[in-house]
C-alpha atoms as a PDB file:
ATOM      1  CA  UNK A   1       0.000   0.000   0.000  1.00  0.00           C
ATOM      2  CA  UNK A   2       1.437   3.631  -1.039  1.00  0.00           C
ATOM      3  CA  UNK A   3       1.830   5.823   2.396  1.00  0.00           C
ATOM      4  CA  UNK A   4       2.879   8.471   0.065  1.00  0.00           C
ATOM      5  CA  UNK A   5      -0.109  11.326  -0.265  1.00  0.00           C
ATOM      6  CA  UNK A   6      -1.919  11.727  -3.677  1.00  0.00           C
ATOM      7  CA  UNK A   7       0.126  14.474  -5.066  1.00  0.00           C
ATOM      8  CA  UNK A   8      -1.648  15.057  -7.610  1.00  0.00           C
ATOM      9  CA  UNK A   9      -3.555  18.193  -7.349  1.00  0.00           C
ATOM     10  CA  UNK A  10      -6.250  20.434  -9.956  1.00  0.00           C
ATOM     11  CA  UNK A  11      -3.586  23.288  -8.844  1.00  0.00           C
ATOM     12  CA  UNK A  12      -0.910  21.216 -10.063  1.00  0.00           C
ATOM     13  CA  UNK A  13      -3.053  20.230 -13.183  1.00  0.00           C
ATOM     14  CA  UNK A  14      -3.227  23.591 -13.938  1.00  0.00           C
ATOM     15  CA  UNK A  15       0.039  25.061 -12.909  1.00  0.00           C
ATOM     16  CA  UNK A  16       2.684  22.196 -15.009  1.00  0.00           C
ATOM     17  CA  UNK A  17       0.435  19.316 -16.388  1.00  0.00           C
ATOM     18  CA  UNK A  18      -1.888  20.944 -18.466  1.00  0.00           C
ATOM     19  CA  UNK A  19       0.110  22.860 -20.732  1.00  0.00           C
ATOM     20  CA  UNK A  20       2.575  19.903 -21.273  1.00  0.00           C
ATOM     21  CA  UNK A  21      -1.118  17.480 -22.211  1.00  0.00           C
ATOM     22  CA  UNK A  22      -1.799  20.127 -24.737  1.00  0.00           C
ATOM     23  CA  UNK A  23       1.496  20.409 -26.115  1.00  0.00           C
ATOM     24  CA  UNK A  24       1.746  16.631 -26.318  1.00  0.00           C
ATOM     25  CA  UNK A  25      -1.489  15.923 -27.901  1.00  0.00           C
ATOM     26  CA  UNK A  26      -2.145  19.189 -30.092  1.00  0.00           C
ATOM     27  CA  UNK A  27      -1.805  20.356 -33.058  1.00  0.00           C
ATOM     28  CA  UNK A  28      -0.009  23.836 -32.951  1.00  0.00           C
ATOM     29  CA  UNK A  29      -3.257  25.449 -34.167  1.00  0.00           C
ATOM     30  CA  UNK A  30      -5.298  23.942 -31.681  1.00  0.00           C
ATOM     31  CA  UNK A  31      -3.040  24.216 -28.667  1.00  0.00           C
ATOM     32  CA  UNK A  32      -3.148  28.201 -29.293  1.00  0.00           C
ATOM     33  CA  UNK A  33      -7.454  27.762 -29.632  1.00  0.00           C
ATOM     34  CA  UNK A  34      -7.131  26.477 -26.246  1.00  0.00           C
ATOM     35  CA  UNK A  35      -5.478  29.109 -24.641  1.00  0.00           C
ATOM     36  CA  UNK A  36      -7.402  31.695 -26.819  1.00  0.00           C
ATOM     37  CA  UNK A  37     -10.719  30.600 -25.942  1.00  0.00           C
ATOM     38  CA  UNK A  38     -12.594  30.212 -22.453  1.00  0.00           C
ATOM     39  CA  UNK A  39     -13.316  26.490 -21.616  1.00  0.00           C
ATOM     40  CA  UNK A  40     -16.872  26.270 -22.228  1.00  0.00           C
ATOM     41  CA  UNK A  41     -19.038  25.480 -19.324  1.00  0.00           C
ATOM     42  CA  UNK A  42     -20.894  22.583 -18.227  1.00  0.00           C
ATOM     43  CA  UNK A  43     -18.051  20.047 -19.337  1.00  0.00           C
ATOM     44  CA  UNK A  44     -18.832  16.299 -18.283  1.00  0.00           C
ATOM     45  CA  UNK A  45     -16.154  15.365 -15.692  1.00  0.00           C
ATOM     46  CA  UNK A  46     -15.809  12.273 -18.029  1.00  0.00           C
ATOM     47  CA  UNK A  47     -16.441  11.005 -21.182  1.00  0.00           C
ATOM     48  CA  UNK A  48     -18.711   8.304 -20.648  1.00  0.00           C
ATOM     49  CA  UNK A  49     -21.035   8.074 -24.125  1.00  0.00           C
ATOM     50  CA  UNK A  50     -19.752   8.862 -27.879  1.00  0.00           C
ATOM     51  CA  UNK A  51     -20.796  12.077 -29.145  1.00  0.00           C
ATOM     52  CA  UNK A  52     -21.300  13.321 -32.615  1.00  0.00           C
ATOM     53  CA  UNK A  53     -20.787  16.995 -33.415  1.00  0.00           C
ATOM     54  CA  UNK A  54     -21.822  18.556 -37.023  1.00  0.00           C
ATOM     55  CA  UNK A  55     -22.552  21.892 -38.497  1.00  0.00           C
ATOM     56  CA  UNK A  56     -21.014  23.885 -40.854  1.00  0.00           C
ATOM     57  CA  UNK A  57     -17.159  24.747 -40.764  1.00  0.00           C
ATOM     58  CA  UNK A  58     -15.668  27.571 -38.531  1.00  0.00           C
ATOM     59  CA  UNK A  59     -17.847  26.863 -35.520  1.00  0.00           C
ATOM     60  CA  UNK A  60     -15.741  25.490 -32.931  1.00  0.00           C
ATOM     61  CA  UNK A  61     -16.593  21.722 -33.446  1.00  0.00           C
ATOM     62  CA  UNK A  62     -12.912  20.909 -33.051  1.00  0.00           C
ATOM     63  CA  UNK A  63     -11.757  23.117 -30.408  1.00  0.00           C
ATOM     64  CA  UNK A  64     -14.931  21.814 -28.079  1.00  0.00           C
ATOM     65  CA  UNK A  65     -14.196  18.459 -28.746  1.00  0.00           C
ATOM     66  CA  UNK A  66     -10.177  18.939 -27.505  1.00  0.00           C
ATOM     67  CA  UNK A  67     -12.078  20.948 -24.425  1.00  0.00           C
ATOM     68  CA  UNK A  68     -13.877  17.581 -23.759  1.00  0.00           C
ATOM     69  CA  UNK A  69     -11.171  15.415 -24.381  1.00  0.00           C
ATOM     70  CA  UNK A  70      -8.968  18.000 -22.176  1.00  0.00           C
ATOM     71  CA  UNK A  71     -10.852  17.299 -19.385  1.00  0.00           C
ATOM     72  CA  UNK A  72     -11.034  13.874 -19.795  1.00  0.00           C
ATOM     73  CA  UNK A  73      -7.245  13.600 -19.618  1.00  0.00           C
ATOM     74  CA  UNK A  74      -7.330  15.531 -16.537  1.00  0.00           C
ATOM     75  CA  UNK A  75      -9.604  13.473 -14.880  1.00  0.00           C
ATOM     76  CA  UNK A  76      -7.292  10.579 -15.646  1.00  0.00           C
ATOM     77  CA  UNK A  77      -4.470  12.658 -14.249  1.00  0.00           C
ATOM     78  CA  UNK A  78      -6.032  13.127 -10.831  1.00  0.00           C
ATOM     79  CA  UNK A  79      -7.166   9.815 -10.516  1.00  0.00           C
ATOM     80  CA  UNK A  80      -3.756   8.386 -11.677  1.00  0.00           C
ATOM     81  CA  UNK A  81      -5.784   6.047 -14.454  1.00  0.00           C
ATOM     82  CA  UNK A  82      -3.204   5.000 -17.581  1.00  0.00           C
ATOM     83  CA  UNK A  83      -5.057   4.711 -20.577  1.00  0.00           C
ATOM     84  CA  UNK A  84      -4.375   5.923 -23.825  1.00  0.00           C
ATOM     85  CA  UNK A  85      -6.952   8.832 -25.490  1.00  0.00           C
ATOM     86  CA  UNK A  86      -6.128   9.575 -28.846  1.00  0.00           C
ATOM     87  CA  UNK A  87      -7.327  12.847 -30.707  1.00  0.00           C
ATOM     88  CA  UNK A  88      -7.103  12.462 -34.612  1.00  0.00           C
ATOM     89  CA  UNK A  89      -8.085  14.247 -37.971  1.00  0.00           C
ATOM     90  CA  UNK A  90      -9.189  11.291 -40.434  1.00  0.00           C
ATOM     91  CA  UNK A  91      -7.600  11.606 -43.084  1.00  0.00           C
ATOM     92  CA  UNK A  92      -4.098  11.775 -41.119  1.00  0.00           C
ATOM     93  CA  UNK A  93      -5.514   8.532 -39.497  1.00  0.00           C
ATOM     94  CA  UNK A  94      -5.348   6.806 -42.927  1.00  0.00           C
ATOM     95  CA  UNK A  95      -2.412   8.800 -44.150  1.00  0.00           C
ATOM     96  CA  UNK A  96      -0.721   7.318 -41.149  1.00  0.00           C
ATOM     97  CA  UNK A  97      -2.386   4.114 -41.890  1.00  0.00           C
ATOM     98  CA  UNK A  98      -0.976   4.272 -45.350  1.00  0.00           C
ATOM     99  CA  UNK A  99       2.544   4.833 -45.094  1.00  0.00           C
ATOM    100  CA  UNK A 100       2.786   2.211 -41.842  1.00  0.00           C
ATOM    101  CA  UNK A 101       2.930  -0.297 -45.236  1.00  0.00           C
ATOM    102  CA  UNK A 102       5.826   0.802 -46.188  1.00  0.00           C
ATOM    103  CA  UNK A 103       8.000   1.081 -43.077  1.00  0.00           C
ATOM    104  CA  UNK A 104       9.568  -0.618 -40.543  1.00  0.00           C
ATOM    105  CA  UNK A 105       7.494   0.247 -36.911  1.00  0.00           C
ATOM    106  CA  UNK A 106       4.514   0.353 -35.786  1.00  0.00           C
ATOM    107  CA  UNK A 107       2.541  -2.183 -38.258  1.00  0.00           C
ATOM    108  CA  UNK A 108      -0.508  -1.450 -39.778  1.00  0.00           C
ATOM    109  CA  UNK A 109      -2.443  -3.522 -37.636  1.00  0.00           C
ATOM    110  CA  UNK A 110      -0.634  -2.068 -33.918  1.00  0.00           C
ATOM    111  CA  UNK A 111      -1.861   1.254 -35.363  1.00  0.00           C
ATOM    112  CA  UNK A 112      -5.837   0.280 -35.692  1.00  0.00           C
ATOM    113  CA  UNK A 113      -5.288  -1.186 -32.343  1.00  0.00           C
ATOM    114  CA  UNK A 114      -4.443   2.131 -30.720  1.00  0.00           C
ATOM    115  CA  UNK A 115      -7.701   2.978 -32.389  1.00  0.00           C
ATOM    116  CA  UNK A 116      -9.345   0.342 -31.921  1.00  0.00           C
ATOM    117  CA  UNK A 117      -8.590   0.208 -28.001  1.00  0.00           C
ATOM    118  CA  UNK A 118      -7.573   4.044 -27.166  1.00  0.00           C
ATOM    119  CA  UNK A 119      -9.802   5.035 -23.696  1.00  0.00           C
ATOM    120  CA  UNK A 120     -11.604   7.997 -25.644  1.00  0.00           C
ATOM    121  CA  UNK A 121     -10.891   8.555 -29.479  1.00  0.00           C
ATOM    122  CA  UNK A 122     -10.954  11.502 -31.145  1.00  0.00           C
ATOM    123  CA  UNK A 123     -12.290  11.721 -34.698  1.00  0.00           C
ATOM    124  CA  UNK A 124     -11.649  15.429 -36.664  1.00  0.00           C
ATOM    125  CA  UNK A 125     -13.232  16.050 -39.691  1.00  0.00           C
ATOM    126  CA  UNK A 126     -15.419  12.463 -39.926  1.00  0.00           C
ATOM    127  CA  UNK A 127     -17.164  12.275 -43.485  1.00  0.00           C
ATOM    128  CA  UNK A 128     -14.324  14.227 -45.611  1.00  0.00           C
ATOM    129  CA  UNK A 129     -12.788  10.529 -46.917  1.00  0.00           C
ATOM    130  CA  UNK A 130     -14.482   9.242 -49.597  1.00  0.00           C
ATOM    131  CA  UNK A 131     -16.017   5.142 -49.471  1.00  0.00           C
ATOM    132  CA  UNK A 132     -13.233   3.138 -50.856  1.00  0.00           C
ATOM    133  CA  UNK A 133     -13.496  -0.355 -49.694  1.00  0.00           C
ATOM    134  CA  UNK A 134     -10.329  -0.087 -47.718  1.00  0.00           C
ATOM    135  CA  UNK A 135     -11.409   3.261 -46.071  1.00  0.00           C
ATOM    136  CA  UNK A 136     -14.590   1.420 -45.125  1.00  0.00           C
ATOM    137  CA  UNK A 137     -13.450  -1.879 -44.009  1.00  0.00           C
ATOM    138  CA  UNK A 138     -11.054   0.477 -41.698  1.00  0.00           C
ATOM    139  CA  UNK A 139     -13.303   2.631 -40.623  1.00  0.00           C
ATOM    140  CA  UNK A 140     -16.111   0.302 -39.789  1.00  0.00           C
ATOM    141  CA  UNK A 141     -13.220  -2.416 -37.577  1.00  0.00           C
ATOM    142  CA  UNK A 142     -11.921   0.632 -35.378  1.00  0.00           C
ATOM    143  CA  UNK A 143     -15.967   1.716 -34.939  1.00  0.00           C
ATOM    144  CA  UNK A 144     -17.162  -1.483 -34.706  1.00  0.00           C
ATOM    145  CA  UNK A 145     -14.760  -2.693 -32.272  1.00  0.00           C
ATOM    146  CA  UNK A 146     -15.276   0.282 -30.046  1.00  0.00           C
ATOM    147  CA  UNK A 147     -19.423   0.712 -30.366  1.00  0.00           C
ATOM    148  CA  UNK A 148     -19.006  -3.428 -28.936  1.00  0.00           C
ATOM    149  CA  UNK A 149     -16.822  -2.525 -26.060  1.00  0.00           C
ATOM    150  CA  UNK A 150     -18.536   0.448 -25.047  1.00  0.00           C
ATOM    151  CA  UNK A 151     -15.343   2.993 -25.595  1.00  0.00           C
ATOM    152  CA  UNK A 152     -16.532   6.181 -26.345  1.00  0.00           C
ATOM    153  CA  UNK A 153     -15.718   7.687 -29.590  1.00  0.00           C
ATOM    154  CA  UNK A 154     -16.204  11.361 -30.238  1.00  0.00           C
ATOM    155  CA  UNK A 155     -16.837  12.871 -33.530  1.00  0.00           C
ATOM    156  CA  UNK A 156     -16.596  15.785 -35.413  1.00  0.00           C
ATOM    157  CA  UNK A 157     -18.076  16.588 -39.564  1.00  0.00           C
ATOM    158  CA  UNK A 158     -19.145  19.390 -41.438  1.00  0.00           C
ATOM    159  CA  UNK A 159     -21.904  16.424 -42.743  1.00  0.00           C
ATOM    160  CA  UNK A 160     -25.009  15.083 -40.947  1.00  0.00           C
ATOM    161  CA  UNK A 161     -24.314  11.023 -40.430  1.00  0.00           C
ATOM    162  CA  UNK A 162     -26.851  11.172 -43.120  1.00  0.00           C
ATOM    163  CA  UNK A 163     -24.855  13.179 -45.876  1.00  0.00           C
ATOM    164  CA  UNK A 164     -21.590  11.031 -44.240  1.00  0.00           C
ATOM    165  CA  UNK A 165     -23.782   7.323 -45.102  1.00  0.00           C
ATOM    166  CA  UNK A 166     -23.721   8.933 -48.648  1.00  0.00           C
ATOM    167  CA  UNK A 167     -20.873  10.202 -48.580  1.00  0.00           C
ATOM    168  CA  UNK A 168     -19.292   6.781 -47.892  1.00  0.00           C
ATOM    169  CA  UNK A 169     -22.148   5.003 -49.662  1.00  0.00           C
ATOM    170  CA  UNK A 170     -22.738   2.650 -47.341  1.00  0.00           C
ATOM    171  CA  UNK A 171     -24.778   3.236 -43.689  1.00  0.00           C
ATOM    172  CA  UNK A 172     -23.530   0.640 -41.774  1.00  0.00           C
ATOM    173  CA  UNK A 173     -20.700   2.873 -40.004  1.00  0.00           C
ATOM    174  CA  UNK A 174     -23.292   5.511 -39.460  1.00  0.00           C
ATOM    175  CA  UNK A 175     -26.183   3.302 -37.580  1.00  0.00           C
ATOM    176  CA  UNK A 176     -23.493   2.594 -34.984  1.00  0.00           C
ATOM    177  CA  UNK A 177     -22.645   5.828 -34.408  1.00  0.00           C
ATOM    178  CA  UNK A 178     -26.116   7.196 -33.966  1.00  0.00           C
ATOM    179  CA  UNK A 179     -26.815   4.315 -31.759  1.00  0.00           C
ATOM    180  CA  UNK A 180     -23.479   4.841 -29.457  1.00  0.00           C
ATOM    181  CA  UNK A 181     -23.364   8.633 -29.532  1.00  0.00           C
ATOM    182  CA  UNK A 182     -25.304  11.453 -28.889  1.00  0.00           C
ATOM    183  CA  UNK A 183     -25.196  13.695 -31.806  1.00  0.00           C
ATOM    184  CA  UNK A 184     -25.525  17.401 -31.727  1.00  0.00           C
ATOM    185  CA  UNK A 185     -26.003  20.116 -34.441  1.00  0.00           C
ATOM    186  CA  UNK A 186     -25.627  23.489 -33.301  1.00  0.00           C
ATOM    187  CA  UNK A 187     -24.512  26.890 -34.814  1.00  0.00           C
ATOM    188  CA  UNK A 188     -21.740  27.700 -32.449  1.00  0.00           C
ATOM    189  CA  UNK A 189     -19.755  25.205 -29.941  1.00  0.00           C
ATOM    190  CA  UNK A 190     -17.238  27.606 -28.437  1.00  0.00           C
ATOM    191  CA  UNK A 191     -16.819  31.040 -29.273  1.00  0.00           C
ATOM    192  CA  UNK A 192     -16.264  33.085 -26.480  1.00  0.00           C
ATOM    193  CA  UNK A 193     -12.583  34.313 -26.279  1.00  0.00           C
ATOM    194  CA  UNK A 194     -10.263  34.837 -23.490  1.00  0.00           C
ATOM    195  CA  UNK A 195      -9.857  38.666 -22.320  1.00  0.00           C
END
């Protein structure tokens, strides 16, 4: 049994943690969104269901889905839970996916198994990747995998999971994520900036 105190404090979260999480995980762009913008209220402490943001571009789908995966990292961090949450655009998913044929590394498969497996995954810009039958075998194994094992998955698309079924021309990926995710359409996610 650990005598030692839990030194791991919200103060200390927000003082040397956080910063470092969003450096890690970030994109440049999106690491200076965070700072610029207020985190937006009402934040579940954890991310216990899928979600499924759309409306048109320039909203804040992507910055309010970091903000939710931001605090699900820190409630990890106080809780001292190791898991892996991944935050993604998809088409560097399969870019990634792509090029792990050709070198030596991570293999193909380890890859989908981060996504597969990953605690909370993140997936930017869902619909923008046209239906090719490797794209949808892909797409439907790391969904599929995580809709049976009850991982949340959260999503966000310019497209309604409609448009994204046509998109992809099939609508099997899209019934399982309208029946593992809540899915919200709204005109603005986060757009209140920091004074």
């Amino acid at each position: 049994m650990n005598n030692y105190p839990n030194t791991r404090t919200e103060q200390l979260w927000n003082e040397k943690v956080r910063q470092k999480v969003i450096q890690r995980l970030f994109t440049p762009r999106l690491s200076k969104e965070l700072q610029e913008f207020k985190e937006p209220a009402k934040l579940p402490i954890r991310i216990e269901q899928g979600y499924y943001f759309h409306s048109d571009t320039g909203y804040g789908k992507t910055v309010y889905a970091a903000f939710l995966l931001l605090q699900e990292l820190k409630y990890m961090y106080l809780n001292n839970i190791c898991e892996t949450c991944i935050m993604i655009e998809v088409p560097e998913l399969f870019e990634k996916l792509k090029n792990s044929y050709n070198k030596s590394g991570e293999s193909t498969e380890e890859l989908v198994q981060q996504y597969k497996t990953a605690r909370v995954l993140v997936l930017d810009d869902f619909g923008v990747m046209k239906g090719s039958d490797w794209v949808l075998e892909t797409l439907y194994l790391i969904i599929n995998y995580r809709v049976e094992h009850l991982l949340p998955t959260v999503y966000t698309s310019n497209h309604s999971l409609n448009k994204v079924a046509e998109i992809l021309g099939d609508n099997r990926i899209t019934r399982r994520i309208k029946a593992s995710c809540k899915v919200i359409q709204k005109k603005h996610y986060n757009t209140i900036k920091n004074d």
